[in-house]
Protein backbone atom coordinates (compact mmCIF):
# COMPACT_ATOMS: atom_id res chain seq x y z
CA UNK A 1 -1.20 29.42 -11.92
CA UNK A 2 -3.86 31.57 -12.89
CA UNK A 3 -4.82 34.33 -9.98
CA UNK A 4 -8.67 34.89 -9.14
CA UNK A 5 -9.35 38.02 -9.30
CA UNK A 6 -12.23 39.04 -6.85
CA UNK A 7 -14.44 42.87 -6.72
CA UNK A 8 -17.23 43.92 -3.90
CA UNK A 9 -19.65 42.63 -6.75
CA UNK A 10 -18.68 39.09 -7.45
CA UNK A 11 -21.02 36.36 -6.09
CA UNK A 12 -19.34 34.25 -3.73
CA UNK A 13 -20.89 31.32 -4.22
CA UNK A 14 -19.21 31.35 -7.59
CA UNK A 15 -15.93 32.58 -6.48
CA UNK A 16 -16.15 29.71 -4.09
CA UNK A 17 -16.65 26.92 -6.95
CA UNK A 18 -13.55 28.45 -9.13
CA UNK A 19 -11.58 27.71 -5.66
CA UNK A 20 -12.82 24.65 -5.37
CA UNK A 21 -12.22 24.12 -9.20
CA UNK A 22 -8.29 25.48 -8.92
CA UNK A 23 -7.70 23.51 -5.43
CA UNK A 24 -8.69 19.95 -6.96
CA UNK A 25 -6.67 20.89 -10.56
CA UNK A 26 -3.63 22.26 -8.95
CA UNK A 27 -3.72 21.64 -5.13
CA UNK A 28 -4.04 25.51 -4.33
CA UNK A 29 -5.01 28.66 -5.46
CA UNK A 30 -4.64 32.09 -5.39
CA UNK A 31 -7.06 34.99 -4.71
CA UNK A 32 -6.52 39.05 -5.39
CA UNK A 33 -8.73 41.54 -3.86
CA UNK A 34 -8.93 45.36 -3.58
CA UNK A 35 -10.43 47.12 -1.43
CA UNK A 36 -12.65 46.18 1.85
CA UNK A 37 -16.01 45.30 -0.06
CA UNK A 38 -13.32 42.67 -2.31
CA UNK A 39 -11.89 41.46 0.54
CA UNK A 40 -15.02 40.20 2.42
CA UNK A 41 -16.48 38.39 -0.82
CA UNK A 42 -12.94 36.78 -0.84
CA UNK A 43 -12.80 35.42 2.46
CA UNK A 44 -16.92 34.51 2.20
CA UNK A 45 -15.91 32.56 -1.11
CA UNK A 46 -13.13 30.71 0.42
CA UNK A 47 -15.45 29.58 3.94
CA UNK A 48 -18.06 27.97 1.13
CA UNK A 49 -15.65 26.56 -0.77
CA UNK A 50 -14.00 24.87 2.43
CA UNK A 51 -18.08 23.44 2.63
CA UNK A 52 -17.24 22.51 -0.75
CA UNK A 53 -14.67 20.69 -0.53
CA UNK A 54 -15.56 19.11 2.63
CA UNK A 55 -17.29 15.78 1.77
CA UNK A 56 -13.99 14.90 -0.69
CA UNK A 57 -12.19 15.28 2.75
CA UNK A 58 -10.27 18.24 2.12
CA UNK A 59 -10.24 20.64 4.40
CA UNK A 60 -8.80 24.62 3.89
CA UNK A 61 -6.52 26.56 5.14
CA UNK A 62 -5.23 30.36 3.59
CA UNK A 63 -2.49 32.42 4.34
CA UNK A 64 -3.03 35.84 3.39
CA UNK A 65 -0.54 38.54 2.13
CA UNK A 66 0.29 42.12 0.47
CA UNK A 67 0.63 42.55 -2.94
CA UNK A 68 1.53 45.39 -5.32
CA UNK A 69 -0.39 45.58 -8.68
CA UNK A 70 -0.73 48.16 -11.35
CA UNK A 71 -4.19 49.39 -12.93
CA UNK A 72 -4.38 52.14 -15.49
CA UNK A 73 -0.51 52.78 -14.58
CA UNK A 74 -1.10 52.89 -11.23
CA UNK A 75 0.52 51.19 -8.39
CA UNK A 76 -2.19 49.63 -6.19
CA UNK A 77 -1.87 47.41 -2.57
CA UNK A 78 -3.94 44.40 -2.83
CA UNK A 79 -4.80 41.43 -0.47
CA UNK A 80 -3.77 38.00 -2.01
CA UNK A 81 -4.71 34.86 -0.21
CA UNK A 82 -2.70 31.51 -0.81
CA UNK A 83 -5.36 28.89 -0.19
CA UNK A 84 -4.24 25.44 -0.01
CA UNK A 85 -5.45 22.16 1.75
CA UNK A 86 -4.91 21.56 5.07
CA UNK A 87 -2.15 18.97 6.07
């Protein structure tokens, strides 16, 4: 599954419609952020996409978690959220 990668610039409005997009295709989806600015645009994205997603009758849950990743060669902690429909 293709991870969403998300900065302290990206709109969430669009984030939140390549959630939606990912959640209907595959039934969840996965978000990456860095850094505090990344993080809130993350979690922003995935409240509008729960509005989103809403009238179709699915309703959103995410677990979030630590990840490792490597930029430029180096070794960076990022926030991944698993976000999935609620059951």
């Amino acid at each position: 599954m293709e991870v969403l990668k998300v900065s302290s610039k990206s709109d969430p409005n669009k984030v939140a419609g390549a959630i939606a997009g990912v959640v209907r295709e595959h039934g969840k989806a996965e978000i990456q952020a860095i850094g505090a600015g990344a993080v809130n645009q993350a979690v922003k994205a995935i409240a509008i996409a729960r509005g989103y997603l809403a009238p179709s009758g699915i309703d959103l849950v995410f677990v979030p978690a630590f990840t490792d990743v490597e930029i430029e060669n180096e070794k960076r902690t990022a926030i991944k959220f698993i976000v999935f429909p609620k059951s």
